[in-house]
Each structure stands twice: as structure tokens, then as C-alpha cells.
C-alpha atoms as a PDB file:
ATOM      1  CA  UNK A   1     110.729 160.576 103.899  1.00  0.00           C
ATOM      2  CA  UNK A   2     110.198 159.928  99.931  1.00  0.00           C
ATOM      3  CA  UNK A   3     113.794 161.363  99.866  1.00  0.00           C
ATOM      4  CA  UNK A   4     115.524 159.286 101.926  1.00  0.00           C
ATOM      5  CA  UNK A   5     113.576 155.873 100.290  1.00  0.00           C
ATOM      6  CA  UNK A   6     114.975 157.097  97.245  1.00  0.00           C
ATOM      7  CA  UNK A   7     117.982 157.233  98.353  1.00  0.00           C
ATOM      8  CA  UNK A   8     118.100 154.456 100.113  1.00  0.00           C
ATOM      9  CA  UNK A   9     117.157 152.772  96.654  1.00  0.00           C
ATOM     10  CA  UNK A  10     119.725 154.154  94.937  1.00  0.00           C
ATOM     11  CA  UNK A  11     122.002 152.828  97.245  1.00  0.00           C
ATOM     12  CA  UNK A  12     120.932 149.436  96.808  1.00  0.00           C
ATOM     13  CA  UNK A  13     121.119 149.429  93.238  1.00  0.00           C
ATOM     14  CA  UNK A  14     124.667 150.740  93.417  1.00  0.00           C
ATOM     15  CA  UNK A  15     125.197 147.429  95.870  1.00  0.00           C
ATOM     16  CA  UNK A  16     123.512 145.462  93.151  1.00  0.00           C
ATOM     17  CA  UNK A  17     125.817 146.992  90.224  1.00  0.00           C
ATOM     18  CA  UNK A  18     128.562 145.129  91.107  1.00  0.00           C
ATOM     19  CA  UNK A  19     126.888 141.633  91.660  1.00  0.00           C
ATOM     20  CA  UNK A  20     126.737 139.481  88.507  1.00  0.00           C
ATOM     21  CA  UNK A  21     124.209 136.541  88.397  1.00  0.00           C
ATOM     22  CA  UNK A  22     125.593 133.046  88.775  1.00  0.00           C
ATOM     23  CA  UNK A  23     124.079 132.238  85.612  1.00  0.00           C
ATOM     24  CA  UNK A  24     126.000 135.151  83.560  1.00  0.00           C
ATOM     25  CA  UNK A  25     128.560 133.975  85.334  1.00  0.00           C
ATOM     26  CA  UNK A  26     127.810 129.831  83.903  1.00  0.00           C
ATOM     27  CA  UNK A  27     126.653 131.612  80.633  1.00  0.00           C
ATOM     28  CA  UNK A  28     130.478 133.288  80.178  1.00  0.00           C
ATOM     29  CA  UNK A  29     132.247 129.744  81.029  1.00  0.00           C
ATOM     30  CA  UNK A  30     129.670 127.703  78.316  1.00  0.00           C
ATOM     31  CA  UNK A  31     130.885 130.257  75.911  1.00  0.00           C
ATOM     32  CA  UNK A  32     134.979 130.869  76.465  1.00  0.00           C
ATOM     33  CA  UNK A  33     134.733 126.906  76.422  1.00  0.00           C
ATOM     34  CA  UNK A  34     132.618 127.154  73.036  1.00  0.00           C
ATOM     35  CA  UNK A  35     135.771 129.022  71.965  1.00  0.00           C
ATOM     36  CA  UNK A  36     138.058 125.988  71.928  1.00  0.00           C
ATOM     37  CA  UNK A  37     135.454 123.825  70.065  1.00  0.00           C
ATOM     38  CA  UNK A  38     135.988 121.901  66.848  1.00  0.00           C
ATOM     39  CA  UNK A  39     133.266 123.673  64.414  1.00  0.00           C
ATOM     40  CA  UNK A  40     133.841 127.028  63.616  1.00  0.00           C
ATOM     41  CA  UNK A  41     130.067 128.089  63.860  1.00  0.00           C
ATOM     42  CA  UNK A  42     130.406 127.329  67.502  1.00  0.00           C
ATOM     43  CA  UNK A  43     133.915 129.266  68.257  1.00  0.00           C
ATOM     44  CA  UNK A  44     132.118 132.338  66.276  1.00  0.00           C
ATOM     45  CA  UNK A  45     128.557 132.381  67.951  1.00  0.00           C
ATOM     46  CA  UNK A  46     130.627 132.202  71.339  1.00  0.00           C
ATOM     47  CA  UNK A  47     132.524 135.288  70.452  1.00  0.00           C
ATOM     48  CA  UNK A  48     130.099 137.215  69.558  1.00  0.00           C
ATOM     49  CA  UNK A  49     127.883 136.096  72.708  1.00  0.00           C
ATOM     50  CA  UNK A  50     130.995 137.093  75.096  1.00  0.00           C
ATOM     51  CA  UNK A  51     131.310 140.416  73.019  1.00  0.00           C
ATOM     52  CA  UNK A  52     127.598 141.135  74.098  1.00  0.00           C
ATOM     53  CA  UNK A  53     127.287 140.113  77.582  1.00  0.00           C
ATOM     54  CA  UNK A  54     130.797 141.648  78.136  1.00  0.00           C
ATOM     55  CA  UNK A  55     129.332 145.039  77.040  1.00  0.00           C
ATOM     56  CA  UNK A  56     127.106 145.033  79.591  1.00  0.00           C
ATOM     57  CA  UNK A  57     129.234 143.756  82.314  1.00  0.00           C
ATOM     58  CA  UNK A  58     131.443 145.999  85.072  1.00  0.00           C
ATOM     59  CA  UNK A  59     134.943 146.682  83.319  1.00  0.00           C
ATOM     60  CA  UNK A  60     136.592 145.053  86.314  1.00  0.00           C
ATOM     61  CA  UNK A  61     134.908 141.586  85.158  1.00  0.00           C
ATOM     62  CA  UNK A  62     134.752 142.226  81.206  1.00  0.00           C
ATOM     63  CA  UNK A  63     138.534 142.459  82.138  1.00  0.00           C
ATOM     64  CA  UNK A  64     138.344 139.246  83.875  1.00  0.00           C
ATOM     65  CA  UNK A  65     136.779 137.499  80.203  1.00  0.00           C
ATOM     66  CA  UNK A  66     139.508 139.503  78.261  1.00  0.00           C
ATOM     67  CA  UNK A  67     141.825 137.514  80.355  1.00  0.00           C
ATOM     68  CA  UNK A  68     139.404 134.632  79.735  1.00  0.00           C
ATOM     69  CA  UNK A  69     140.369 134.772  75.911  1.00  0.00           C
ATOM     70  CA  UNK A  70     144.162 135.876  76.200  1.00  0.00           C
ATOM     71  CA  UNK A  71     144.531 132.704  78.109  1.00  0.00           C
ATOM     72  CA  UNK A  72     143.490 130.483  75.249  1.00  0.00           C
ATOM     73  CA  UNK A  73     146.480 131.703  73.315  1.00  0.00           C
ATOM     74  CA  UNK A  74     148.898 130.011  75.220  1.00  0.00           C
ATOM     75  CA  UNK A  75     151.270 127.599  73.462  1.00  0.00           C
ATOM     76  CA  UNK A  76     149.796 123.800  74.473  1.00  0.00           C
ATOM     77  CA  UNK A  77     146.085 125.226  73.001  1.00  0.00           C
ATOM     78  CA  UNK A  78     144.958 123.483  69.916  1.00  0.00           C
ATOM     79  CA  UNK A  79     144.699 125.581  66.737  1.00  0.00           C
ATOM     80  CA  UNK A  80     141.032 125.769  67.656  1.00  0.00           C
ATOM     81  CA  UNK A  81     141.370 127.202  70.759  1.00  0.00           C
ATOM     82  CA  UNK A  82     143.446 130.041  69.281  1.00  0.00           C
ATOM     83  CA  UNK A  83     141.352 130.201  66.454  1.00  0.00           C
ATOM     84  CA  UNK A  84     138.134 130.761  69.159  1.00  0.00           C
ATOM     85  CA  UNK A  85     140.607 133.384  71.226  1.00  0.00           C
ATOM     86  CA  UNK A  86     141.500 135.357  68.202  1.00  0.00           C
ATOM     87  CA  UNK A  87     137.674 135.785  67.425  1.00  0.00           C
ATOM     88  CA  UNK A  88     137.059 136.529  70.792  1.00  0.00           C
ATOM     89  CA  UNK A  89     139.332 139.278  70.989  1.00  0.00           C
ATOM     90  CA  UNK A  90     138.522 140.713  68.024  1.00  0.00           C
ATOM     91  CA  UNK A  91     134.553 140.782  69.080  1.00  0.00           C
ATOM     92  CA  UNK A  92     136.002 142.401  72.230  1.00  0.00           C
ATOM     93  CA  UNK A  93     138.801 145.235  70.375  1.00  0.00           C
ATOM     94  CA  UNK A  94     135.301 145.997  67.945  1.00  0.00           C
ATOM     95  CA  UNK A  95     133.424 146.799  71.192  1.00  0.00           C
ATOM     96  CA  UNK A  96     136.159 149.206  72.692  1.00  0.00           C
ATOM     97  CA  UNK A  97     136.730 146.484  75.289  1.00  0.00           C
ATOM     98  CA  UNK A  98     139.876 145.404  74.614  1.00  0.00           C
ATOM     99  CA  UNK A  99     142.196 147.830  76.471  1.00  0.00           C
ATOM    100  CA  UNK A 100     145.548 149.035  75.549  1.00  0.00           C
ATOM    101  CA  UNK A 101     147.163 148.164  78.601  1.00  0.00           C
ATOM    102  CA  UNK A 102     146.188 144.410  78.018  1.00  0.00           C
ATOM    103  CA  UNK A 103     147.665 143.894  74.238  1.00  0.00           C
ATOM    104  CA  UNK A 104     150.962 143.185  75.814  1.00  0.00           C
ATOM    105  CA  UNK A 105     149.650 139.926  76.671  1.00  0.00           C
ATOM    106  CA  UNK A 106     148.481 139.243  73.268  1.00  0.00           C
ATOM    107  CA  UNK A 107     150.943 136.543  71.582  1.00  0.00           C
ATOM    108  CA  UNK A 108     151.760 137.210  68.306  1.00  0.00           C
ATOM    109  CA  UNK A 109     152.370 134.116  67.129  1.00  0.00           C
ATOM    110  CA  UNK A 110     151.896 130.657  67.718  1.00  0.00           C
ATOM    111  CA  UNK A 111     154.750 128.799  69.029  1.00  0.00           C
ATOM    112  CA  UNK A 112     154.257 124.489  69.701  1.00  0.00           C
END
């Protein structure tokens, strides 16, 4: 019987694995829209704050914020905005997140 409640644990936890909070969740949008801000502080600390919590997340949803920060290097995005993405991605690529089937969405340059 201790068997099968273990079991049955582990099962729930696998149930749970895949569930992230709603406030992660509000967390990640605060910070990919701290990426587009004016100061650079603020584009930097966000970076670094979606590198962490993007560690720790499922690699089908750290996927989802690596698409987060690609799409902030689209051409009608302020310089700040790019600026934000490019330190996002980077904070991702140093944490083995950024995959190598994604950097064909990476713009090179800027075009306005």
C-alpha cells in the first residue's frame, strides 16, 4: 500500500511538472516588457531575471520566452527594445538555452 501512495505521488508531481504558476507566468511578461524599457538598468535586470526563471522552466515554455525575446527584434521595435532582446538572448545562449535550431530567427541586423 506504501508502494502504490508513492506512486501515486510521483504521478502527481509528474502532472504538476508541466503546470507553471500564473504568477511565473505574470513575472515572465513584467520582465520581456522590462526589456523594451528606456533605462538600461531595467532592460539588463530583466534579462538576467528571464535567464533565471527560464532555467528552471520546462524547455517547451523556456522556448516559448526565447520566442518572447526573438520577437522584440523585429523591424518597427525601438532601439531599446532590441537593445533589451539582444541582452536577453545573450542571458539565454550563456545558459545553454538558446537552441541551435532557433538562431535562424535571430536578425542580424536592424533594418527601419
Amino acid at each position: 500500500a506504501a508502494g502504490e501512495a508513492a506512486a501515486g505521488a510521483e504521478g502527481g508531481e509528474e502532472e504538476e511538472e508541466g503546470l507553471v504558476p500564473e504568477a511565473v507566468e505574470s513575472i515572465l511578461e513584467q520582465l520581456l516588457s522590462g526589456l523594451r524599457d528606456s533605462d538600461t538598468v531595467v532592460r539588463w535586470s530583466s534579462a538576467k531575471g528571464i535567464g533565471r526563471i527560464t532555467n528552471r522552466l520546462p524547455l517547451e515554455l523556456a522556448d516559448d520566452v526565447v520566442g518572447g525575446a526573438v520577437d522584440l527584434l523585429a523591424p518597427d521595435e525601438q532601439a531599446s527594445a532590441w537593445h533589451g532582446g539582444c541582452l536577453a538572448l545573450a542571458e539565454l545562449a550563456r545558459r545553454g538555452l538558446l537552441l541551435p535550431a532557433r538562431l535562424p530567427e535571430v536578425p542580424l541586423t536592424r533594418t527601419p
